[in-house]
PDB file of N, CA and C in Angstrom:
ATOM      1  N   UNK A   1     195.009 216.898 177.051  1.00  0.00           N
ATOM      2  CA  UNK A   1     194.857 215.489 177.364  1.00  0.00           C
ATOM      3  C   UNK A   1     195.543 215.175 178.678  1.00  0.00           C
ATOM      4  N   UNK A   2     195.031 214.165 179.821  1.00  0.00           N
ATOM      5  CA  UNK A   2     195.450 213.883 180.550  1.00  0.00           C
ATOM      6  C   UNK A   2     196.333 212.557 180.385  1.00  0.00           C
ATOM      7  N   UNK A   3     196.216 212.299 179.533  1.00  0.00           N
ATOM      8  CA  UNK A   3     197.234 210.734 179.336  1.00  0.00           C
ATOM      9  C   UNK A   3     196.462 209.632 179.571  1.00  0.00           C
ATOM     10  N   UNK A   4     195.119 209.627 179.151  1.00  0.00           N
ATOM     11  CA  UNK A   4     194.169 208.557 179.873  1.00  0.00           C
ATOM     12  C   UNK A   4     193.047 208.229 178.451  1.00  0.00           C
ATOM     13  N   UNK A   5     193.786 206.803 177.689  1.00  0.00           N
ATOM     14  CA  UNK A   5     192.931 206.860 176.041  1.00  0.00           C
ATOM     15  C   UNK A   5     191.946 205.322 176.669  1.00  0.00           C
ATOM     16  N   UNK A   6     191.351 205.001 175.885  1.00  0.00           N
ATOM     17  CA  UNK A   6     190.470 204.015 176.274  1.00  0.00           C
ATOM     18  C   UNK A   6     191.755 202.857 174.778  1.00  0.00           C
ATOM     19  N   UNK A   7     191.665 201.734 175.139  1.00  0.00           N
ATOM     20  CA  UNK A   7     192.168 200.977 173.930  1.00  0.00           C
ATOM     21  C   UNK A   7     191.095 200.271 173.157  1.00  0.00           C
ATOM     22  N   UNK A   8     191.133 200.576 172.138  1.00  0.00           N
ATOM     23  CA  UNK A   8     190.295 199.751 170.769  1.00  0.00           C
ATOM     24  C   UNK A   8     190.366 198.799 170.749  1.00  0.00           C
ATOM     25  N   UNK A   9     189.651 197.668 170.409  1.00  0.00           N
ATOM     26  CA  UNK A   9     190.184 195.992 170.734  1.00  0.00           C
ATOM     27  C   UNK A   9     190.416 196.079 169.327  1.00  0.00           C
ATOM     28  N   UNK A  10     190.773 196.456 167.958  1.00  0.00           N
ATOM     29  CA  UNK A  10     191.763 196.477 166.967  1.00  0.00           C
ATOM     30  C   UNK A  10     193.115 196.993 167.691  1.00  0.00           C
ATOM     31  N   UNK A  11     193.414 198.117 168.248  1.00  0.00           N
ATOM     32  CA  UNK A  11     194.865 198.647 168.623  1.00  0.00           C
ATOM     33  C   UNK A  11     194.816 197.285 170.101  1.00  0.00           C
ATOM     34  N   UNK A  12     194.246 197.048 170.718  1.00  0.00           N
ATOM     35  CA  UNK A  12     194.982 195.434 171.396  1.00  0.00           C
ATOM     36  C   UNK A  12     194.909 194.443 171.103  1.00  0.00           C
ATOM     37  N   UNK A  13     194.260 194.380 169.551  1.00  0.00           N
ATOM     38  CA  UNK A  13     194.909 192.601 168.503  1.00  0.00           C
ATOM     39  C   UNK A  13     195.896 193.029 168.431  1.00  0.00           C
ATOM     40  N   UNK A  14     196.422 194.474 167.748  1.00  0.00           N
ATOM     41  CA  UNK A  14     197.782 194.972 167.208  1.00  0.00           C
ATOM     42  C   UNK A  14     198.954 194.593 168.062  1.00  0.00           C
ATOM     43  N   UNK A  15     198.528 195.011 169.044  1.00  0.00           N
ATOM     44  CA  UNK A  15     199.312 195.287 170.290  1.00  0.00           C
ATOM     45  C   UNK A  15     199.620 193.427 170.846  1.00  0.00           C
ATOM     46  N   UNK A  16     198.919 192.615 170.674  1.00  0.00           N
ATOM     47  CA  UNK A  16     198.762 191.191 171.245  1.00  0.00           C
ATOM     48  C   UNK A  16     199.581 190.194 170.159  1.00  0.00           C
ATOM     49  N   UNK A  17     199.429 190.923 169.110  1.00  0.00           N
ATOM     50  CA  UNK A  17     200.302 190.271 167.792  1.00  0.00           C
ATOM     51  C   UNK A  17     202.191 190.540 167.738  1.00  0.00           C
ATOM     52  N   UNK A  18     201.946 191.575 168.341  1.00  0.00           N
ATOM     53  CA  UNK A  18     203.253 192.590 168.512  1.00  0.00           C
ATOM     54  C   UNK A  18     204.525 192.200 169.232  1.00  0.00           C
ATOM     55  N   UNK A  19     203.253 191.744 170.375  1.00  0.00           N
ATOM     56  CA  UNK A  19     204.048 190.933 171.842  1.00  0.00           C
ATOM     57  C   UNK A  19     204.279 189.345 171.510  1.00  0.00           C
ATOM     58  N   UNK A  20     203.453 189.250 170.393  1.00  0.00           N
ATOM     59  CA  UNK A  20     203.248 187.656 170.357  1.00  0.00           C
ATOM     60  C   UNK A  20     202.328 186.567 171.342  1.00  0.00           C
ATOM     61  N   UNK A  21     201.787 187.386 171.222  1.00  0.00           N
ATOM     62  CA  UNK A  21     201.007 186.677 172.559  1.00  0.00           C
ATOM     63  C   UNK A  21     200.311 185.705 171.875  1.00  0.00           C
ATOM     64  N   UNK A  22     200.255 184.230 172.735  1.00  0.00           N
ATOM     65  CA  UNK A  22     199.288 183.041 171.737  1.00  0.00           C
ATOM     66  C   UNK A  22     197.905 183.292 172.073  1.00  0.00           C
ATOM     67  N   UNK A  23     197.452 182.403 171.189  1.00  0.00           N
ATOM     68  CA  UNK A  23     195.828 182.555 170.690  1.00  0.00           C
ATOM     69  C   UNK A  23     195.010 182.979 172.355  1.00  0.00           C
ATOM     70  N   UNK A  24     194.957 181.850 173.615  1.00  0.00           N
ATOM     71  CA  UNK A  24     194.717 182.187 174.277  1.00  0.00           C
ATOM     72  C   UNK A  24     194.964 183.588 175.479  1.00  0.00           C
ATOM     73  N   UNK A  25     196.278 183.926 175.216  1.00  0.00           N
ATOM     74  CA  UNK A  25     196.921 185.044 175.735  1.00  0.00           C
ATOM     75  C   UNK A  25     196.060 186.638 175.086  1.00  0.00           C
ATOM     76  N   UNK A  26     195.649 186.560 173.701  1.00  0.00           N
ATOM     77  CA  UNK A  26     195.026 187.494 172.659  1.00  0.00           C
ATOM     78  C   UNK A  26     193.698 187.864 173.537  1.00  0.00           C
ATOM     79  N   UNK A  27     193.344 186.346 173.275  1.00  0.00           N
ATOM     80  CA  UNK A  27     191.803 186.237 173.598  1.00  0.00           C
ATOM     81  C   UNK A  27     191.700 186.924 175.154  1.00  0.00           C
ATOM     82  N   UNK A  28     192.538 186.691 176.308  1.00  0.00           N
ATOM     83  CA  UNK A  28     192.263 187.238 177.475  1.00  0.00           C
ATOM     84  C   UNK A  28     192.445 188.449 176.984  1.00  0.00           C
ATOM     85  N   UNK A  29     193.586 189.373 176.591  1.00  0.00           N
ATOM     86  CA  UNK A  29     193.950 190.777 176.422  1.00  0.00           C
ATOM     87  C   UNK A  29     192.831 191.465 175.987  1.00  0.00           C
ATOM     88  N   UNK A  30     192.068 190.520 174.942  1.00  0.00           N
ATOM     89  CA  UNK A  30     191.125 191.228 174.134  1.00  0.00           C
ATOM     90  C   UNK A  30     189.755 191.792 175.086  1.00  0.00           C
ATOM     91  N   UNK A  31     189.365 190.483 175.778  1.00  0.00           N
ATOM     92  CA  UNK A  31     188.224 190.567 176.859  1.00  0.00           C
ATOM     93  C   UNK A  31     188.789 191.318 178.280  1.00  0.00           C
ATOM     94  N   UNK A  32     189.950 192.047 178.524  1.00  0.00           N
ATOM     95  CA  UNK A  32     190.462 193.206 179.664  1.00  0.00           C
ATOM     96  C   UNK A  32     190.034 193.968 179.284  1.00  0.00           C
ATOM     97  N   UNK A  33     190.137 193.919 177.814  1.00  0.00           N
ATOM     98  CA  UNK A  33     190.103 195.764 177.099  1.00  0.00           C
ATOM     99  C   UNK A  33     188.304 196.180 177.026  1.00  0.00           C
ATOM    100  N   UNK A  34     187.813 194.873 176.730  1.00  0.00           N
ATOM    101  CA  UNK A  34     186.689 194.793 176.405  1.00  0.00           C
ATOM    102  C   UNK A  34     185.503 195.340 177.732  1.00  0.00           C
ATOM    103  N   UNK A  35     186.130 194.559 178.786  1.00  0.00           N
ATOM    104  CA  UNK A  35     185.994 194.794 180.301  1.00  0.00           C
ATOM    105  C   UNK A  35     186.120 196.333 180.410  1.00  0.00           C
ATOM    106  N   UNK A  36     187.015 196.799 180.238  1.00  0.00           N
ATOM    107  CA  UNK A  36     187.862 198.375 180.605  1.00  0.00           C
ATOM    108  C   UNK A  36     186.853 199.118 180.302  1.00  0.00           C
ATOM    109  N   UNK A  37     186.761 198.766 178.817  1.00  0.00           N
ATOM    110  CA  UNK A  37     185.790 199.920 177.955  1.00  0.00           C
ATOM    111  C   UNK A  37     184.210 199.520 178.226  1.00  0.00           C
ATOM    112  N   UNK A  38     183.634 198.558 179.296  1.00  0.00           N
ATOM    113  CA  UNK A  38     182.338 198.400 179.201  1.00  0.00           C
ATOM    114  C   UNK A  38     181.614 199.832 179.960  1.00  0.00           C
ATOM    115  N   UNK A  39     180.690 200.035 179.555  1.00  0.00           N
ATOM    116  CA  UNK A  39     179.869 200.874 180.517  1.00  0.00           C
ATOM    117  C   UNK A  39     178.648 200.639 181.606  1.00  0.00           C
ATOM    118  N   UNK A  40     178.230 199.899 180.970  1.00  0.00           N
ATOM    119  CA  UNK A  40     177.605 199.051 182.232  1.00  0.00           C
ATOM    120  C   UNK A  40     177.460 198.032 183.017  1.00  0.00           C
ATOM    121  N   UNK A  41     177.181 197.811 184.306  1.00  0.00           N
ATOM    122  CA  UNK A  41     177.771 196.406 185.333  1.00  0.00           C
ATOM    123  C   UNK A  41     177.185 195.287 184.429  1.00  0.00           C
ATOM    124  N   UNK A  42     176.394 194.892 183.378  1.00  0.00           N
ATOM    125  CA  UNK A  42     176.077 194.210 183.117  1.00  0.00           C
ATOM    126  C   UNK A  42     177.077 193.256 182.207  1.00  0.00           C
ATOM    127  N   UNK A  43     177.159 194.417 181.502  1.00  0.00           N
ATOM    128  CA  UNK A  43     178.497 194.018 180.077  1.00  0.00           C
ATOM    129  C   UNK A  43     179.768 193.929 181.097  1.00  0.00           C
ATOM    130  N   UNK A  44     180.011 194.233 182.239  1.00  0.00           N
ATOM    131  CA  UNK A  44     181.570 194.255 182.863  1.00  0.00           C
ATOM    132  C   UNK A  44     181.474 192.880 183.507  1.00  0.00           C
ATOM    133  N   UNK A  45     180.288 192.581 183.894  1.00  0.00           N
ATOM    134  CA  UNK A  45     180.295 190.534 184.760  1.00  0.00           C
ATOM    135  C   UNK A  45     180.320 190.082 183.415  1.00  0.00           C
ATOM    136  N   UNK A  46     179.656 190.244 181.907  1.00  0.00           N
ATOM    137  CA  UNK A  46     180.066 189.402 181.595  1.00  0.00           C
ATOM    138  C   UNK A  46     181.371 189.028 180.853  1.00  0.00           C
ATOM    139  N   UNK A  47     182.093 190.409 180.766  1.00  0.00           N
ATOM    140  CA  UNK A  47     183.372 190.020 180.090  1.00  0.00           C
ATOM    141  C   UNK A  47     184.587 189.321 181.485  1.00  0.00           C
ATOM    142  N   UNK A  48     183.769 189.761 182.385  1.00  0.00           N
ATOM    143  CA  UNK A  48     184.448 189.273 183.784  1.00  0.00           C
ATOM    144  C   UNK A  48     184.382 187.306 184.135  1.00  0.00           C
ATOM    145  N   UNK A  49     183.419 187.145 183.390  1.00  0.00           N
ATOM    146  CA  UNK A  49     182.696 186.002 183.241  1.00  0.00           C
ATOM    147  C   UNK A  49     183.270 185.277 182.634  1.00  0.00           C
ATOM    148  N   UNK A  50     183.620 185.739 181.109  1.00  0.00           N
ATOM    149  CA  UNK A  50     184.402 185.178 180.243  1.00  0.00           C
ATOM    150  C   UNK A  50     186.192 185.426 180.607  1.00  0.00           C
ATOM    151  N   UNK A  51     186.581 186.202 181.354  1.00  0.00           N
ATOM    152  CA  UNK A  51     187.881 185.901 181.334  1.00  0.00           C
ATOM    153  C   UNK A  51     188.105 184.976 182.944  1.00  0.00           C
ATOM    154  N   UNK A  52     186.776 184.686 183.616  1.00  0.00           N
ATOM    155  CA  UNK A  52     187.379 183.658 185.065  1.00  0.00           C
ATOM    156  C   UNK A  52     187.378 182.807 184.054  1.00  0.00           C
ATOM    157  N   UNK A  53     186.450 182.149 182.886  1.00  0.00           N
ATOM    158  CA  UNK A  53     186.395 180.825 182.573  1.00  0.00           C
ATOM    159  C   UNK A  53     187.723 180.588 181.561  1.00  0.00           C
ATOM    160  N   UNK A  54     188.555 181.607 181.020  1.00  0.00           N
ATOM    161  CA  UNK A  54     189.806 181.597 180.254  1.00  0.00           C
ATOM    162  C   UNK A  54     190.840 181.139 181.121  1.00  0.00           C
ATOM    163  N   UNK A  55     191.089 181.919 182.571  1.00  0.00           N
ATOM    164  CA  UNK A  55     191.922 181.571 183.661  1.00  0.00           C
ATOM    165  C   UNK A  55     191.810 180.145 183.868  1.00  0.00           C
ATOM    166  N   UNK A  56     191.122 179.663 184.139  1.00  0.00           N
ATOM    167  CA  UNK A  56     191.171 178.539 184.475  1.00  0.00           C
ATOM    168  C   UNK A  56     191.514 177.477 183.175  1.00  0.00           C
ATOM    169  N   UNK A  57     191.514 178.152 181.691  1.00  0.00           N
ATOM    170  CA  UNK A  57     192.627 177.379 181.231  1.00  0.00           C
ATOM    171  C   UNK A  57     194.102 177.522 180.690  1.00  0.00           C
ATOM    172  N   UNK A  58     193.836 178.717 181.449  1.00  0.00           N
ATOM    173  CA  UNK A  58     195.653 178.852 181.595  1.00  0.00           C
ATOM    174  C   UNK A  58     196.686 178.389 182.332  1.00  0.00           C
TER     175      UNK A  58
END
């Protein structure tokens, strides 16, 4: 192994619960990971999509 895992969006609720992160804080973490792990440009604008419109209510 090179040290390089993809994260499960179960192991980054875990991980978002852990830190305590609030509801909105979850919800971005969740849609990075979601982003990370997409494979195609299509699915990556739109999780990209959904986390400009989260930013702006943070």
């Amino acid at each position: 192994m090179q040290g390089k895992r993809r994260l499960t969006e179960n192991v980054a609720l875990k991980i978002a619960e852990f830190l305590k992160f609030t509801k909105r804080e979850s919800d971005y973490f969740i849609l990075l990971v979601q982003y990370e792990n997409a494979k195609r440009a299509e699915e990556k604008q739109y999780f990209f999509e959904r986390m400009a419109l989260l930013r702006k209510k943070l």
